[in-house]
N, C-alpha and C. Protein backbone atom coordinates (compact mmCIF):
# COMPACT_ATOMS: atom_id res chain seq x y z
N UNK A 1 50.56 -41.93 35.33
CA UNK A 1 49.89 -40.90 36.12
C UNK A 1 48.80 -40.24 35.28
N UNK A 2 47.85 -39.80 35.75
CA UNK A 2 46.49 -39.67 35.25
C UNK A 2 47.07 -37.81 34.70
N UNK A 3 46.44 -37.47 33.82
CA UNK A 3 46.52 -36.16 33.43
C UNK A 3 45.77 -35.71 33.75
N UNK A 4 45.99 -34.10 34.66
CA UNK A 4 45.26 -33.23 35.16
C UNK A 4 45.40 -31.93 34.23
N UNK A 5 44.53 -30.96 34.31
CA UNK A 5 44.22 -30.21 33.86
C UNK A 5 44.78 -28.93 34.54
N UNK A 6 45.56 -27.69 33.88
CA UNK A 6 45.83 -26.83 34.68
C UNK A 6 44.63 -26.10 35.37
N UNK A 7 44.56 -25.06 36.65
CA UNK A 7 43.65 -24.18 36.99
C UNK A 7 43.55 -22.93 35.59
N UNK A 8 44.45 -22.93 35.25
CA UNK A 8 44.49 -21.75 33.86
C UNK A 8 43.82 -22.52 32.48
N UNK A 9 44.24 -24.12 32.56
CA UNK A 9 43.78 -24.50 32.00
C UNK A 9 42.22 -25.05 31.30
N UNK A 10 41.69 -25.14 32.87
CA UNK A 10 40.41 -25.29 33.01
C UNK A 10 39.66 -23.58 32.96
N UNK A 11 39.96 -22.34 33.31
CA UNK A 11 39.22 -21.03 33.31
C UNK A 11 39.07 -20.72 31.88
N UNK A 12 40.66 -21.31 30.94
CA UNK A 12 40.22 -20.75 29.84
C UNK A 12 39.33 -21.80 28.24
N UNK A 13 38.79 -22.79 29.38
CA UNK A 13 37.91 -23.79 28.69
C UNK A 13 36.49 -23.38 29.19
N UNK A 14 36.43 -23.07 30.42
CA UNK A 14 35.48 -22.53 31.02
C UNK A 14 34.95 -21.36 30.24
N UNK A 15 35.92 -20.65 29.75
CA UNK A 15 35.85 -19.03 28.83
C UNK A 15 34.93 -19.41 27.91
N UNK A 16 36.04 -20.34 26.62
CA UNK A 16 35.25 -20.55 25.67
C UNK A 16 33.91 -20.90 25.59
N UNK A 17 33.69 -21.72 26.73
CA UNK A 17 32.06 -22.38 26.35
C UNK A 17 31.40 -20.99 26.94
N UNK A 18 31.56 -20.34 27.62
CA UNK A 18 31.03 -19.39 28.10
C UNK A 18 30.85 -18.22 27.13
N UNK A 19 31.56 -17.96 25.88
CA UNK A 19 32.13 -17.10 24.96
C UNK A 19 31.28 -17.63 23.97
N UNK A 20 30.86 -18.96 23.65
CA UNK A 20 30.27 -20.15 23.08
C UNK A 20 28.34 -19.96 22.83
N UNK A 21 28.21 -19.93 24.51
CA UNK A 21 27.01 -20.05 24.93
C UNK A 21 25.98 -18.21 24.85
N UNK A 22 26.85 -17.61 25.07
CA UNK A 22 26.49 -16.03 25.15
C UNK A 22 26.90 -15.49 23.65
N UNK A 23 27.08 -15.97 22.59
CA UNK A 23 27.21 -15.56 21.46
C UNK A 23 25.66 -16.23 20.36
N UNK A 24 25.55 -17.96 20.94
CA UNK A 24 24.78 -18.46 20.65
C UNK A 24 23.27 -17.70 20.59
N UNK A 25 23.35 -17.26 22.02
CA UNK A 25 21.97 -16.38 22.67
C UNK A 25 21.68 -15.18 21.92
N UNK A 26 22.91 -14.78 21.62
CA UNK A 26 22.89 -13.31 21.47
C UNK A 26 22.09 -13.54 19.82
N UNK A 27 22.52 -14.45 18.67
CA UNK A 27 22.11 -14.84 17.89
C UNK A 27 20.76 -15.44 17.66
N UNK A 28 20.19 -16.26 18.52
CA UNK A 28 19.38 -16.22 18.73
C UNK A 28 17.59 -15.19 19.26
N UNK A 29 18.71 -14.09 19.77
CA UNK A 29 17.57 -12.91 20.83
C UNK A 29 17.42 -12.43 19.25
N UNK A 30 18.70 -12.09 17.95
CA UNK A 30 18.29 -11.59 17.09
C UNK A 30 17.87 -11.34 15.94
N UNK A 31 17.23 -13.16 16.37
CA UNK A 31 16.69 -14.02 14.63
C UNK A 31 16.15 -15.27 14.77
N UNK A 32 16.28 -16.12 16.09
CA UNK A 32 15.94 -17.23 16.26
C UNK A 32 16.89 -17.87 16.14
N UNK A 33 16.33 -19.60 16.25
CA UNK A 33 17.33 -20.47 15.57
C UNK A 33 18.19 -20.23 14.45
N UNK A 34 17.41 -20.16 13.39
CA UNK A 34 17.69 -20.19 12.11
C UNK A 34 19.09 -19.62 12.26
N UNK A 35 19.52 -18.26 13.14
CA UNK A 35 20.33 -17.36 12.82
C UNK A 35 21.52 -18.37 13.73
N UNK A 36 21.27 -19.11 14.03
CA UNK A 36 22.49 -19.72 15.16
C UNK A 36 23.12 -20.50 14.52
N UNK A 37 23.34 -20.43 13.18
CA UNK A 37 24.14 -21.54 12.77
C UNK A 37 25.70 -21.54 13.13
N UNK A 38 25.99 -22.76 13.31
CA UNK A 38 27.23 -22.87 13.87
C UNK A 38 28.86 -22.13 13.36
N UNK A 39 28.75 -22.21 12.00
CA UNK A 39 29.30 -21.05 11.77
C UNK A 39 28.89 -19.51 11.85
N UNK A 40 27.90 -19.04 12.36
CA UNK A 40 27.71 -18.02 12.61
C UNK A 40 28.11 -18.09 14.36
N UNK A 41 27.90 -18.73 14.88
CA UNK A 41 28.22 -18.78 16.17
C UNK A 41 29.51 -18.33 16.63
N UNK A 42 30.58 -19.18 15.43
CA UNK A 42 31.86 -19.72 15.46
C UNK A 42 32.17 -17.84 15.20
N UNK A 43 31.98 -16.97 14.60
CA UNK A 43 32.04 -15.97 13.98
C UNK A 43 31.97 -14.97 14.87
N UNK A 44 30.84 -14.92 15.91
CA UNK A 44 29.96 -14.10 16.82
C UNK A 44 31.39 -14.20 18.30
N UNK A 45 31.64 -15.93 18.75
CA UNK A 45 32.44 -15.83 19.63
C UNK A 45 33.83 -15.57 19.07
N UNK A 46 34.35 -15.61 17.86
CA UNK A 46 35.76 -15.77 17.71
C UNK A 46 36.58 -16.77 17.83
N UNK A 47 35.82 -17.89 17.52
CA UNK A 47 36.50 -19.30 17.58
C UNK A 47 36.15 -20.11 16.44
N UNK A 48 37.11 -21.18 16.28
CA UNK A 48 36.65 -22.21 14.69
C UNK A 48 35.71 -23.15 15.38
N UNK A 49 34.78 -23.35 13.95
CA UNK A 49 34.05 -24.23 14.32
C UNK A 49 34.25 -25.61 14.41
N UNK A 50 35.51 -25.86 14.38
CA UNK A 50 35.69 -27.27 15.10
C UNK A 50 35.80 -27.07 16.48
N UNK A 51 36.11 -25.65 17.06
CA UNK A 51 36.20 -25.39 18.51
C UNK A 51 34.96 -25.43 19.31
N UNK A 52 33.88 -24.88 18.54
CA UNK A 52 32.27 -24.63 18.89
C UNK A 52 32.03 -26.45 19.09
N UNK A 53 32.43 -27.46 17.98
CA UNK A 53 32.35 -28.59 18.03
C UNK A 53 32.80 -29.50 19.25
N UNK A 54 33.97 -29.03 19.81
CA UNK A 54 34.50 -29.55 20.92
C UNK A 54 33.91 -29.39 22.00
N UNK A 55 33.29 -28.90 21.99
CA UNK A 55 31.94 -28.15 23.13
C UNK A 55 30.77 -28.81 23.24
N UNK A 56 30.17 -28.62 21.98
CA UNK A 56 29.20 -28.97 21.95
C UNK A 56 28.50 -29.81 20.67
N UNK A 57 29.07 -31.27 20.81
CA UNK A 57 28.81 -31.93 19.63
C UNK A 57 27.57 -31.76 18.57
N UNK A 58 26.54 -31.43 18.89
CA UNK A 58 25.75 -30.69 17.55
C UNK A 58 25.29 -29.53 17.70
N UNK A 59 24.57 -28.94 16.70
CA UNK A 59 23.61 -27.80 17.00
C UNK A 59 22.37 -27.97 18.38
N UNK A 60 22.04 -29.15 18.17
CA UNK A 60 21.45 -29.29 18.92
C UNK A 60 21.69 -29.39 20.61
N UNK A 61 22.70 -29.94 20.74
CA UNK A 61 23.14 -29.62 22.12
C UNK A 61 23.95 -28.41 22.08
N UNK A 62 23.82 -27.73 21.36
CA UNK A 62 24.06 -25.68 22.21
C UNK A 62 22.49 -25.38 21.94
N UNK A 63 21.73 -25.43 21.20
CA UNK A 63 20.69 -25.26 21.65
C UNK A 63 19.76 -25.68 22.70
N UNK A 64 20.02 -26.51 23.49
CA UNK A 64 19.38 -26.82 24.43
C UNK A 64 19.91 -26.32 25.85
N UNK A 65 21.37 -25.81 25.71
CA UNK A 65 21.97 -25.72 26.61
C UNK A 65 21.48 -24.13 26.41
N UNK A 66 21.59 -23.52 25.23
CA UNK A 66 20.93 -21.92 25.30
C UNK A 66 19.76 -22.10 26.06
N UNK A 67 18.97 -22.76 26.27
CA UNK A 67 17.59 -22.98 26.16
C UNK A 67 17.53 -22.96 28.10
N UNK A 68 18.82 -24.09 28.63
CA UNK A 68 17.90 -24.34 29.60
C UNK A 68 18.77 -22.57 30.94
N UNK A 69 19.71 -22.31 30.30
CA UNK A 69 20.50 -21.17 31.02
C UNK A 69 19.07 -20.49 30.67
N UNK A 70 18.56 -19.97 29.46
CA UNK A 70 17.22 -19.34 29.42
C UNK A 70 16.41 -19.26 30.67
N UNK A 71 15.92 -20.26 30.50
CA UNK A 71 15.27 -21.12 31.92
C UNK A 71 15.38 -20.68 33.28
N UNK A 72 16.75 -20.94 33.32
CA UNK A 72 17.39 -21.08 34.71
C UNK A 72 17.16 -18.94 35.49
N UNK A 73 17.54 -18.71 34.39
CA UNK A 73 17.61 -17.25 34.40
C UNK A 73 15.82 -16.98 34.79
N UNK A 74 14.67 -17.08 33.76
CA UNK A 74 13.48 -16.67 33.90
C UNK A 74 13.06 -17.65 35.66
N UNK A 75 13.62 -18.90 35.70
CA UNK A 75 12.66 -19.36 37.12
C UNK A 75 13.17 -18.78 38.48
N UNK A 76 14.33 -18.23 37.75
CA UNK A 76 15.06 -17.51 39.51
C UNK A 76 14.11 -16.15 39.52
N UNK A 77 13.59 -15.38 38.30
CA UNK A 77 12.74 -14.39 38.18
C UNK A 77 11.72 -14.88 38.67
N UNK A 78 10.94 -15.43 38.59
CA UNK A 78 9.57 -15.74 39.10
C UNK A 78 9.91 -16.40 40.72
N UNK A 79 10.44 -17.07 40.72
CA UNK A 79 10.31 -17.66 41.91
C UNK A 79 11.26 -16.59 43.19
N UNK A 80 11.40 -15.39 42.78
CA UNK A 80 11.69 -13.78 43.55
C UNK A 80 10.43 -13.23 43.43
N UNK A 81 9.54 -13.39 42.37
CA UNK A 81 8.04 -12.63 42.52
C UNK A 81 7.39 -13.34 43.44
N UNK A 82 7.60 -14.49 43.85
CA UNK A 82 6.40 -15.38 44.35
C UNK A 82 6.43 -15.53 45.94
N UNK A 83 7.48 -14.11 46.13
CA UNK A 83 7.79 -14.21 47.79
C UNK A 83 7.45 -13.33 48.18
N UNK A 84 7.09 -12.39 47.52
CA UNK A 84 6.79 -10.89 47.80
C UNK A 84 5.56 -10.89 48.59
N UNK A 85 5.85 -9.68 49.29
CA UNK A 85 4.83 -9.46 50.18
C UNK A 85 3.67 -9.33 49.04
N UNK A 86 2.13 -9.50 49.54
CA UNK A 86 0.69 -9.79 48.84
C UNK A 86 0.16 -11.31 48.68
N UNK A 87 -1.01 -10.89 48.43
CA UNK A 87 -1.85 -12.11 48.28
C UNK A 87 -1.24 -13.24 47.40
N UNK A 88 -1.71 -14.50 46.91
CA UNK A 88 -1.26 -15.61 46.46
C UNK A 88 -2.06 -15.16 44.73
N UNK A 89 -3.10 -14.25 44.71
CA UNK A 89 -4.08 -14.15 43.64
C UNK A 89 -2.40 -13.01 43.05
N UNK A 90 -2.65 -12.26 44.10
CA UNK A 90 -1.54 -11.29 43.22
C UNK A 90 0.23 -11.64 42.72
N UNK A 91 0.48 -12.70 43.52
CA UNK A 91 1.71 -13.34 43.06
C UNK A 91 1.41 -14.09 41.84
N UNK A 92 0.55 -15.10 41.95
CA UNK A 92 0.10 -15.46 40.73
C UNK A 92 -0.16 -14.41 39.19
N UNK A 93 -0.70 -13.65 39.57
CA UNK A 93 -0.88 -12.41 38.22
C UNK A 93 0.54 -11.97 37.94
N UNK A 94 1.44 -11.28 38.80
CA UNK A 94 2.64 -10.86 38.85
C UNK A 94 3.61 -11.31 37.95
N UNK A 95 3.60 -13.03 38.07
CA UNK A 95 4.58 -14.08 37.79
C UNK A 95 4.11 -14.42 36.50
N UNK A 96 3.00 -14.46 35.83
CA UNK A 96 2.26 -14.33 34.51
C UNK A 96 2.96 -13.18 34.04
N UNK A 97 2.23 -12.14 34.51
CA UNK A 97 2.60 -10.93 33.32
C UNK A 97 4.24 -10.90 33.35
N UNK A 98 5.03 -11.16 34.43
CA UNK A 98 6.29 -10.93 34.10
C UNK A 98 6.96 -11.60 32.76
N UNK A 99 6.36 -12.91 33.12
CA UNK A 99 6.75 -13.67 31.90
C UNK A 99 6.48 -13.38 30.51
N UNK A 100 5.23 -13.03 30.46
CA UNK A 100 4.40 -12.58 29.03
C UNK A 100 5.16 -11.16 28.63
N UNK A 101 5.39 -10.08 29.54
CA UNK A 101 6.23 -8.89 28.87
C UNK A 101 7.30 -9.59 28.63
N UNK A 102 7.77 -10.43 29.16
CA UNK A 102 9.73 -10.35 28.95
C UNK A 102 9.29 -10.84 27.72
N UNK A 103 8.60 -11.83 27.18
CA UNK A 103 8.88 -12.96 26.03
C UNK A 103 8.10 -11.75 24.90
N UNK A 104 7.42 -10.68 25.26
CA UNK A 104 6.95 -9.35 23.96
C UNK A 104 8.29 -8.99 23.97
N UNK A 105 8.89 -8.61 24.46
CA UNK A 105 10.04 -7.71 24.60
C UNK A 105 11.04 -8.64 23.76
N UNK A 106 11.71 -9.62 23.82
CA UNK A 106 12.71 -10.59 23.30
C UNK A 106 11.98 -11.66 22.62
N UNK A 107 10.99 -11.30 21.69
CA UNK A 107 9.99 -12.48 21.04
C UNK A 107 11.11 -13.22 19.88
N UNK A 108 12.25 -13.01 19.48
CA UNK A 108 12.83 -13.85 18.78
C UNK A 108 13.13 -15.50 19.75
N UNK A 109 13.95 -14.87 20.89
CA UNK A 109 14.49 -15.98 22.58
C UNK A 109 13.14 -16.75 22.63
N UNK A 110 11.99 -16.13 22.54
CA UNK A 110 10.28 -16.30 23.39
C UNK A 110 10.34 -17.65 21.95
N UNK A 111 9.62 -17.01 21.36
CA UNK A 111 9.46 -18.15 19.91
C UNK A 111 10.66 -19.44 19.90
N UNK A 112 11.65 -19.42 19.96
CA UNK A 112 12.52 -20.16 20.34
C UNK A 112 12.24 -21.09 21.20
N UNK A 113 12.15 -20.56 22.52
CA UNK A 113 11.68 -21.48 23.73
C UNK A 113 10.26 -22.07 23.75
N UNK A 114 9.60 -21.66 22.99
CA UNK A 114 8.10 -22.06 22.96
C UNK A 114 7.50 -23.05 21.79
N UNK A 115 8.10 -22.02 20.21
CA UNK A 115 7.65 -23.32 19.29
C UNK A 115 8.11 -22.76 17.82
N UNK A 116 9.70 -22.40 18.12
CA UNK A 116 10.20 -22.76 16.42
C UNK A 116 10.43 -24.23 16.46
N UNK A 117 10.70 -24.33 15.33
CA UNK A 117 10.78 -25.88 14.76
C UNK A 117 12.32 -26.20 14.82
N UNK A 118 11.99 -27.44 15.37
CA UNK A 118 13.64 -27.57 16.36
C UNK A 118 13.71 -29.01 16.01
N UNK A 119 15.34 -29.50 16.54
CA UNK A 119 15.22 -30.76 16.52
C UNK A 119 14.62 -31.65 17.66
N UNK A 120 14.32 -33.03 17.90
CA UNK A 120 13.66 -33.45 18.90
C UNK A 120 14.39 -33.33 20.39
N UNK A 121 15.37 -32.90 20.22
CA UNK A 121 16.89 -33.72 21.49
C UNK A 121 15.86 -31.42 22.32
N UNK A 122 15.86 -30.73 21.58
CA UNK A 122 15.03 -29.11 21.55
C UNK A 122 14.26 -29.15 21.66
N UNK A 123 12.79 -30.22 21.73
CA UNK A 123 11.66 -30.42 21.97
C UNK A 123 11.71 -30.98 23.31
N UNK A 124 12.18 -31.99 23.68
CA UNK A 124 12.29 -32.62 24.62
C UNK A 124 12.57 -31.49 25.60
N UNK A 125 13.42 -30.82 25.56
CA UNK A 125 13.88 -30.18 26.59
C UNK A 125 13.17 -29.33 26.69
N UNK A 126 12.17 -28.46 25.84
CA UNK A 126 11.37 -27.69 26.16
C UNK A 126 10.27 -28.21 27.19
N UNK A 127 9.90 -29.27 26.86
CA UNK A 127 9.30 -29.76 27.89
C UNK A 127 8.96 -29.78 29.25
N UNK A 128 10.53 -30.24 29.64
CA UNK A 128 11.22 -29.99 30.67
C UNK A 128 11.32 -28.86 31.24
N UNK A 129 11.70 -28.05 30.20
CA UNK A 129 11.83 -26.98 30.46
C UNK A 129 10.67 -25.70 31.25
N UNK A 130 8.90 -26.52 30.45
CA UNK A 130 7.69 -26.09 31.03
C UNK A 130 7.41 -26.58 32.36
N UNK A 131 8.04 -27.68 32.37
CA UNK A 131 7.50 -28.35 33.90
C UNK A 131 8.49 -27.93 34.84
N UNK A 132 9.55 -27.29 34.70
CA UNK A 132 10.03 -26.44 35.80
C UNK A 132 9.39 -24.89 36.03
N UNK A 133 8.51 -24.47 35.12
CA UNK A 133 7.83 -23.37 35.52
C UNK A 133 6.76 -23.45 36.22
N UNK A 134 6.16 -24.76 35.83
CA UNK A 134 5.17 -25.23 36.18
C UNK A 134 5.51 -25.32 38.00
N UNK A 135 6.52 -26.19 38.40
CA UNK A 135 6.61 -26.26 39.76
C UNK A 135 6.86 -24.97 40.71
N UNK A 136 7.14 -23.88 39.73
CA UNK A 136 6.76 -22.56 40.11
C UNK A 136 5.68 -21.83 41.06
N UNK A 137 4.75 -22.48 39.61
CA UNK A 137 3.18 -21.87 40.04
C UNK A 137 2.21 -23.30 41.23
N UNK A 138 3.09 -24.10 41.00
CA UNK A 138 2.45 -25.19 42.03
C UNK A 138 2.98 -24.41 43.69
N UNK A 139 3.97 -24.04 43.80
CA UNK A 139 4.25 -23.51 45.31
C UNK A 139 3.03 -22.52 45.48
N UNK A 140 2.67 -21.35 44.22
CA UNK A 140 1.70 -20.25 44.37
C UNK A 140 -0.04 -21.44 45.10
N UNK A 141 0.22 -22.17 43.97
CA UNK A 141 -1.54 -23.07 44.38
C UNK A 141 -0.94 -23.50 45.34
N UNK A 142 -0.40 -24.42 46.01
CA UNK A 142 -0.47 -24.71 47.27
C UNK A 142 -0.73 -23.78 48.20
N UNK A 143 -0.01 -22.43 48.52
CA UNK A 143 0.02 -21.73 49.35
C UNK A 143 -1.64 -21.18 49.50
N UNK A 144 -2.14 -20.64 48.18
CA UNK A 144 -2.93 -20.22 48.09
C UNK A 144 -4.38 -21.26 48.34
N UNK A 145 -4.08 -22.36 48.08
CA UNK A 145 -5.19 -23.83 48.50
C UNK A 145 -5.20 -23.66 49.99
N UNK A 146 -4.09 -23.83 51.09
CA UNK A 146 -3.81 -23.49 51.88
C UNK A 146 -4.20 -22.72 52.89
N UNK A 147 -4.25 -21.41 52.20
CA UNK A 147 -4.74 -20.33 52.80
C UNK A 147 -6.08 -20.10 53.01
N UNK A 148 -6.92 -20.60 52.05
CA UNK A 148 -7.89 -20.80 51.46
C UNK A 148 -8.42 -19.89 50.49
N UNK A 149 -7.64 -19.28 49.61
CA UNK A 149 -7.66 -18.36 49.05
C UNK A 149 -7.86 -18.75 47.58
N UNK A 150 -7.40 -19.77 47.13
CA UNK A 150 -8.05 -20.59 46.36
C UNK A 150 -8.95 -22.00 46.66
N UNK A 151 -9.70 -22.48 45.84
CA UNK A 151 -10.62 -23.33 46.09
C UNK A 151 -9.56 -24.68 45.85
N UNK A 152 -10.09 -25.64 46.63
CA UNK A 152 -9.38 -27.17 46.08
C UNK A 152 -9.15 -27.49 45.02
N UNK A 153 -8.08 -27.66 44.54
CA UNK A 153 -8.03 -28.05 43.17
C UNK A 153 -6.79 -28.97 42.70
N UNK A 154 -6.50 -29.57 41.48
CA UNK A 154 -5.15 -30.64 41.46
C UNK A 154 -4.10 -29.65 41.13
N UNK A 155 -3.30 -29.54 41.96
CA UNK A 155 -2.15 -28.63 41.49
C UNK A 155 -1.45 -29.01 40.71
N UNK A 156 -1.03 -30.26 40.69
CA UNK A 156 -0.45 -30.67 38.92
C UNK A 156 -1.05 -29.74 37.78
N UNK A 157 -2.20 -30.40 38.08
CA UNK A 157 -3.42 -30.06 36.71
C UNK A 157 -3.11 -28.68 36.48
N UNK A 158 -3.24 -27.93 37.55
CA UNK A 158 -3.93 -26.31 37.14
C UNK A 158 -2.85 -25.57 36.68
N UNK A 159 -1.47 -26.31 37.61
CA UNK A 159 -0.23 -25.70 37.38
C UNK A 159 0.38 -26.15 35.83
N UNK A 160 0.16 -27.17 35.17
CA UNK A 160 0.40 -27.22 33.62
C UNK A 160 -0.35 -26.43 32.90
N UNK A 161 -1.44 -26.38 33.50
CA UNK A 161 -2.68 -25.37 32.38
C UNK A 161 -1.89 -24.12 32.18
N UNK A 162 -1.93 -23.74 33.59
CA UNK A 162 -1.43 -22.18 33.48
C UNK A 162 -0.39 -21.95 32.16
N UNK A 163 1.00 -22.82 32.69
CA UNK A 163 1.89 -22.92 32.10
C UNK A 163 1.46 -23.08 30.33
N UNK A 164 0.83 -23.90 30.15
CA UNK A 164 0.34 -24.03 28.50
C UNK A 164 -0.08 -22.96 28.10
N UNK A 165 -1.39 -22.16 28.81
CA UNK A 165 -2.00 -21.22 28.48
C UNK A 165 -1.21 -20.21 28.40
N UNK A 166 -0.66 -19.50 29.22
CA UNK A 166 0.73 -18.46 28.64
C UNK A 166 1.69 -18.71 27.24
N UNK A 167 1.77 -20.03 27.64
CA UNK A 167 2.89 -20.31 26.41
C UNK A 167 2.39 -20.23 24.83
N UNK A 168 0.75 -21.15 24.88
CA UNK A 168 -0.03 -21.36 23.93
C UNK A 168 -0.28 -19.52 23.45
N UNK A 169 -0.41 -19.02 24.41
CA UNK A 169 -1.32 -17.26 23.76
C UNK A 169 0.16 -16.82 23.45
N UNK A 170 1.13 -16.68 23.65
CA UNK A 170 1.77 -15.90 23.44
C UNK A 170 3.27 -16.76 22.14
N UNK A 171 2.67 -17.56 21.86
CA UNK A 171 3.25 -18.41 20.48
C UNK A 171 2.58 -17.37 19.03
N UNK A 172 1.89 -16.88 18.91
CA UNK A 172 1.57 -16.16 17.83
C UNK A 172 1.96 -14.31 17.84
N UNK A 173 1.88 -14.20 18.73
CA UNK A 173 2.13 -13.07 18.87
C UNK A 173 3.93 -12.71 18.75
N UNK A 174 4.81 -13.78 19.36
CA UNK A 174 6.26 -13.68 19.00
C UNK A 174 6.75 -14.52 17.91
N UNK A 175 5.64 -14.86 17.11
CA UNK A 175 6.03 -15.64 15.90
C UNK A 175 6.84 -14.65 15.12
N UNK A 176 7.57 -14.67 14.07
CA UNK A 176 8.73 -13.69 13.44
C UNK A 176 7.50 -13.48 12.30
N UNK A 177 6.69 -13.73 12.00
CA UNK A 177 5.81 -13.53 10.86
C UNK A 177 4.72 -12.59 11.41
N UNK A 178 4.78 -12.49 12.39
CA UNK A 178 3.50 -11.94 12.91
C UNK A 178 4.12 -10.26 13.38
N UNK A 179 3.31 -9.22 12.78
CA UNK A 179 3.31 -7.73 13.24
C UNK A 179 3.44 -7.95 14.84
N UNK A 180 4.28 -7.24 15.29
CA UNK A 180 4.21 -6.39 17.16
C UNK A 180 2.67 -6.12 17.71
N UNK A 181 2.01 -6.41 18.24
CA UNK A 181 0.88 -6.48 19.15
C UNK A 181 0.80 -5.10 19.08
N UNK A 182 -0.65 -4.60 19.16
CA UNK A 182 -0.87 -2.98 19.14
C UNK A 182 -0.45 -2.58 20.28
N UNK A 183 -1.30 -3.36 21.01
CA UNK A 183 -1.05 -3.46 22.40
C UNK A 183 -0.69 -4.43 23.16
N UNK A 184 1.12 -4.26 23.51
CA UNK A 184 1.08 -5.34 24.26
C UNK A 184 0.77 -5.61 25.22
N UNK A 185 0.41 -4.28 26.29
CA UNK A 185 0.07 -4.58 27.88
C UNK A 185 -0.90 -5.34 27.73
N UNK A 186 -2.21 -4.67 26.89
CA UNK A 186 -3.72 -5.61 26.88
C UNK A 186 -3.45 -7.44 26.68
N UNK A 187 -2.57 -7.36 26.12
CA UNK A 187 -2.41 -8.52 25.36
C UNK A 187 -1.70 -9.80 27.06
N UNK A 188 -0.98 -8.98 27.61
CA UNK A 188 -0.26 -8.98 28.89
C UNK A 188 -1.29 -9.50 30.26
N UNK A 189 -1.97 -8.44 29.97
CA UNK A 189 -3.30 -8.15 30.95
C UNK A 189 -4.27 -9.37 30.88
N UNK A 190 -4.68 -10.12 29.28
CA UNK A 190 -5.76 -10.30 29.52
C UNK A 190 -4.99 -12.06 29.36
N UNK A 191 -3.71 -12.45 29.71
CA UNK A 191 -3.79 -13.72 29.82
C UNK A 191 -3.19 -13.61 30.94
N UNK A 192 -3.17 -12.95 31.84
CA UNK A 192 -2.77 -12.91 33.55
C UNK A 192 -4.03 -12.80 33.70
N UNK A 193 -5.11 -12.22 33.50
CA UNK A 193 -6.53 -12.25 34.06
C UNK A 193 -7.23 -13.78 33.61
N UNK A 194 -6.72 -14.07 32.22
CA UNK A 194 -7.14 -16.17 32.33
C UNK A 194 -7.08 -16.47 33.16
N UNK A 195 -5.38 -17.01 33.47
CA UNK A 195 -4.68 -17.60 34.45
C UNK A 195 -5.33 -17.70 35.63
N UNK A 196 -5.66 -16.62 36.07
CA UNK A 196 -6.49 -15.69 37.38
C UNK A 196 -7.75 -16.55 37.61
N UNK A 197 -8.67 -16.10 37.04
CA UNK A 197 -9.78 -16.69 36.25
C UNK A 197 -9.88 -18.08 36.75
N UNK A 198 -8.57 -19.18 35.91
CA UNK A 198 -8.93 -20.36 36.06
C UNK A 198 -8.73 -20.95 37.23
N UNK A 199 -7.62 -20.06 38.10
CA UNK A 199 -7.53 -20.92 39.33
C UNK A 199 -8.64 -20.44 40.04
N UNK A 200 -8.42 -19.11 40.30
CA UNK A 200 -9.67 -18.88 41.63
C UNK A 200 -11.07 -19.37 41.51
N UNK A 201 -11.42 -19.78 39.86
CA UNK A 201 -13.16 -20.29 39.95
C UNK A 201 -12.50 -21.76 39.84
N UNK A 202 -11.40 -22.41 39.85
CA UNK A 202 -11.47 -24.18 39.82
C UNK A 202 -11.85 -24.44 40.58
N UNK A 203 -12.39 -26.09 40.93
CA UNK A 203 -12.86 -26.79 41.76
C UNK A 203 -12.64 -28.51 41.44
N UNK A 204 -12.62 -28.67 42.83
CA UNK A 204 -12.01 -30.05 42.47
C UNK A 204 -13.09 -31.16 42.20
């Protein structure tokens, strides 16, 4: 007979990785990678690190799994801005700056997701990870192509740009080496006004 798993058995496996994954983060929001080492992890949740191991066979797969809950969390945020009553110009700005304050605000998480130096299995998934934001801002250009509120343009195309261009400006600014922005709104402001910029003057 096949072995099943208790219901108690499975909540309190469910715990750990959960105990696992939110300790990881938490380490991460307050140092980066670097600070996630697996015995520090093991430390943060209260478990051995052969337990952290049973989970998640390297560093690298809890980092990716930090990475894509990250994710999952910021695209349910944007894609709640992108319904709101207003124009397609102003959802678009909205869904920028939201992103750009959160990642000033938590620039250890931001730098992380964007471009500390990771292993490849962490690159890859960042990737991935851009092209689901990306299909974000492709619903905004369609609607807004649509409407005619923007001009014709390749929504692939414009919708990776965007995505790069946020990510690209705001890689130095949450670098751990780099001073806090004087100003971060300006800093906020003036790559939601790019963004802006590049769709409404594109053309196909």
């Amino acid at each position: 007979m096949a072995y099943r798993r208790s219901a108690l058995m499975e909540e309190r496996l469910a715990d750990n990785r959960e105990r696992i994954l939110l300790a990881a983060r938490k380490l991460i929001a307050g140092g980066g990678l670097r600070e996630a080492s697996i015995t520090a992890v093991s430390q943060v949740a209260g478990l051995s690190t052969g337990a952290i191991y049973r989970y998640f066979p390297s560093k690298a797969d809890l980092f990716v799994e930090v990475l894509t809950s990250a994710v999952d969390y910021e695209v349910a945020i944007l894609q709640g801005i992108i319904v709101k009553p207003g124009t397609d110009t102003e959802r678009l700005r909205a869904a920028v700056r939201s992103f750009a304050s959160r990642a000033l605000e938590g620039p250890h998480l931001a730098y992380a997701f964007i471009a500390e130096p990771a292993d490849p299995e962490v690159d890859a998934a960042r990737i991935l990870c851009r092209e689901r934001f990306g299909e974000v801002f492709k619903t905004v250009l369609r609607n807004g192509i649509a409407s005619g509120e923007f001009p014709k343009q390749s929504v692939d195309v414009s919708a990776a740009c965007i995505v790069g261009a946020f990510t690209e400006a705001l890689t130095r600014p949450v670098a751990p080496t780099t001073k806090p922005a004087a100003s971060g709104k300006k800093l906020v402001d003036a790559i939601a006004d790019f963004c802006v910029r590049a769709v409404v003057g594109a053309a196909e």
